[in-house]
N, C-alpha and C. Protein backbone atom coordinates (compact mmCIF):
# COMPACT_ATOMS: atom_id res chain seq x y z
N UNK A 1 106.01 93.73 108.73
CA UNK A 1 106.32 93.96 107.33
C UNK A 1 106.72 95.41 107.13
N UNK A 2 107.50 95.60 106.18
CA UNK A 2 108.11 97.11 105.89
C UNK A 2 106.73 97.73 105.15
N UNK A 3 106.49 97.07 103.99
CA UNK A 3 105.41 97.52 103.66
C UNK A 3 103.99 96.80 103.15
N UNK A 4 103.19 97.36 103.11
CA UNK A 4 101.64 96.37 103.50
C UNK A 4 101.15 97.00 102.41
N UNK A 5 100.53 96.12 100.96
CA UNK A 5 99.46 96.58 100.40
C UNK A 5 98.22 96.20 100.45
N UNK A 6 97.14 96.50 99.62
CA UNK A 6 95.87 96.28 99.53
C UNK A 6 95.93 94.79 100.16
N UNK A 7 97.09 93.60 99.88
CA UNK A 7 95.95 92.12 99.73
C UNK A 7 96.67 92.15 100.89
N UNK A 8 97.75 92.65 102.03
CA UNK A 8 98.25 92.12 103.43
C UNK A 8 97.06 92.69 104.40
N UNK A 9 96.87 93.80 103.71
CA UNK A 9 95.74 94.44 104.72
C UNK A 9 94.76 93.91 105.19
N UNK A 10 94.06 93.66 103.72
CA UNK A 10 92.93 92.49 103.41
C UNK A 10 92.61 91.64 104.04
N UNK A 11 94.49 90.65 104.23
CA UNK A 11 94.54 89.73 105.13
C UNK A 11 94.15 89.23 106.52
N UNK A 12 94.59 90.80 107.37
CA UNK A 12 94.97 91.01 108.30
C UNK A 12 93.48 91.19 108.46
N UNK A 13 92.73 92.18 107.83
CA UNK A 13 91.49 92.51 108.03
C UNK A 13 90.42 90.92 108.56
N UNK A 14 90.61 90.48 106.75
CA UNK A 14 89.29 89.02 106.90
C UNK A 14 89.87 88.13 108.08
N UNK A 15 90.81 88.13 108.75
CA UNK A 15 91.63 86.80 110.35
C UNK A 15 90.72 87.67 111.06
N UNK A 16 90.78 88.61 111.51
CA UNK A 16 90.09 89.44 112.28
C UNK A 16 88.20 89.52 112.42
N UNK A 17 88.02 89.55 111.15
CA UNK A 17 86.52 89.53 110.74
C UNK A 17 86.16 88.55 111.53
N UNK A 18 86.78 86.87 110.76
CA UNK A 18 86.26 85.85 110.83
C UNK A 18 86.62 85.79 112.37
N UNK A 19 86.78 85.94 113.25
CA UNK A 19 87.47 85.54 114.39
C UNK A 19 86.79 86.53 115.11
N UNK A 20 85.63 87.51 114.90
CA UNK A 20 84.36 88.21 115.38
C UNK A 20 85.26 89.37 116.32
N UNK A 21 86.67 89.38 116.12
CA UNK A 21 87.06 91.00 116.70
C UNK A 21 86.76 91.78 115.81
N UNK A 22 85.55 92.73 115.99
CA UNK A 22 84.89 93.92 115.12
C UNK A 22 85.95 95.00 115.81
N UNK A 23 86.33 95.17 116.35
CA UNK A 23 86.69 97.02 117.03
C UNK A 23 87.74 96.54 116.38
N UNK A 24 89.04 95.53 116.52
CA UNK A 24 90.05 95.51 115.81
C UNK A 24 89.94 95.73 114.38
N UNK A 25 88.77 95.15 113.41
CA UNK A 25 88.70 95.28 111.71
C UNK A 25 88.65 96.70 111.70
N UNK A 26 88.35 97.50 112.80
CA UNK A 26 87.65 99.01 112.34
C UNK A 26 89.38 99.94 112.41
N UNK A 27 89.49 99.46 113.47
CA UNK A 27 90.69 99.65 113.78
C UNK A 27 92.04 99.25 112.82
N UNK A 28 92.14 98.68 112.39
CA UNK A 28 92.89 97.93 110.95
C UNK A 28 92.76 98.96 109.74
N UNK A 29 91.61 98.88 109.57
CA UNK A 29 90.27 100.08 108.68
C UNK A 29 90.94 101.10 108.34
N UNK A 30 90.95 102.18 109.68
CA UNK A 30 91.31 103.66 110.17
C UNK A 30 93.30 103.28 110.24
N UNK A 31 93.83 102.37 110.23
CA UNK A 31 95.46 102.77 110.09
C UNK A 31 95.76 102.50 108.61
N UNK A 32 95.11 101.17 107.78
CA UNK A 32 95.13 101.88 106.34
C UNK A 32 94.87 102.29 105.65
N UNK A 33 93.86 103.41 105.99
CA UNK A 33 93.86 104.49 105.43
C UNK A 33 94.88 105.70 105.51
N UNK A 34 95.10 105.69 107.09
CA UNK A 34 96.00 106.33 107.43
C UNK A 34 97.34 106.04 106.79
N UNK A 35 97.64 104.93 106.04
CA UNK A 35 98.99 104.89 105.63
C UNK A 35 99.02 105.13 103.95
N UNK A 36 97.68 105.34 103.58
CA UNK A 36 97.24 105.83 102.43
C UNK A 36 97.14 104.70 101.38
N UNK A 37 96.89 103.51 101.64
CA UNK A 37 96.50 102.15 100.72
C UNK A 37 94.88 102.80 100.55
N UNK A 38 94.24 102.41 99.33
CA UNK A 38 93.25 102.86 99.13
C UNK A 38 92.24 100.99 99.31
N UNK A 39 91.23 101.18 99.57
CA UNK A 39 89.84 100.08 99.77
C UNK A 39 89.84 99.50 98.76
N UNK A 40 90.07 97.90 98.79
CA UNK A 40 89.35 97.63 97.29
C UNK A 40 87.75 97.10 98.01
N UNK A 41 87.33 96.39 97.04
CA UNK A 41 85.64 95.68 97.29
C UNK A 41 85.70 94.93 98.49
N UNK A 42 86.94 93.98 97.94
CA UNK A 42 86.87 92.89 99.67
C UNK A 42 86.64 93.62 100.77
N UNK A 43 87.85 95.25 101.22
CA UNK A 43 88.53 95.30 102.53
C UNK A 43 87.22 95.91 102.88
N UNK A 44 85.83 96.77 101.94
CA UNK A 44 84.96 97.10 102.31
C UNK A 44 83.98 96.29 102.70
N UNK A 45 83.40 95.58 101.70
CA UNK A 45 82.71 94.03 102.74
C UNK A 45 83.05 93.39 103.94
N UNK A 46 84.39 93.09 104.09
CA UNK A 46 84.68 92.85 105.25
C UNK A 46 84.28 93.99 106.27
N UNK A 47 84.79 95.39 106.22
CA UNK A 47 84.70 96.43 107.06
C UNK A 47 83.05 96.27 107.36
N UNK A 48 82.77 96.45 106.08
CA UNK A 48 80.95 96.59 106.53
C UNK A 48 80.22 95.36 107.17
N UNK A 49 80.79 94.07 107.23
CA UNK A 49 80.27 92.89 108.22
C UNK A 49 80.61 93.07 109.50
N UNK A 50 81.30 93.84 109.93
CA UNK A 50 82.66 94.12 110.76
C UNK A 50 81.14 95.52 111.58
């Protein structure tokens, strides 16, 4: 995708969660931030099960 907001991230994040790759959600985590999308509630719950 050209560009990714809060709910692609999200996306990308909870496939990952549910599918018990933790280093990848963290990893997901640390590049959008890096691309400067800010956390909503979900991407943090997820992160923090993660």
């Amino acid at each position: 995708m050209d560009e990714r907001d809060v709910v692609s991230w999200n996306s990308l994040i909870c496939g990952y969660q549910q599918c018990g790759m933790y280093k990848e959600v963290l990893g997901l985590f640390s590049s959008m931030q890096e691309t400067g999308v800010e956390a909503d509630l979900v991407t943090m719950v997820k992160v923090l099960l993660a």
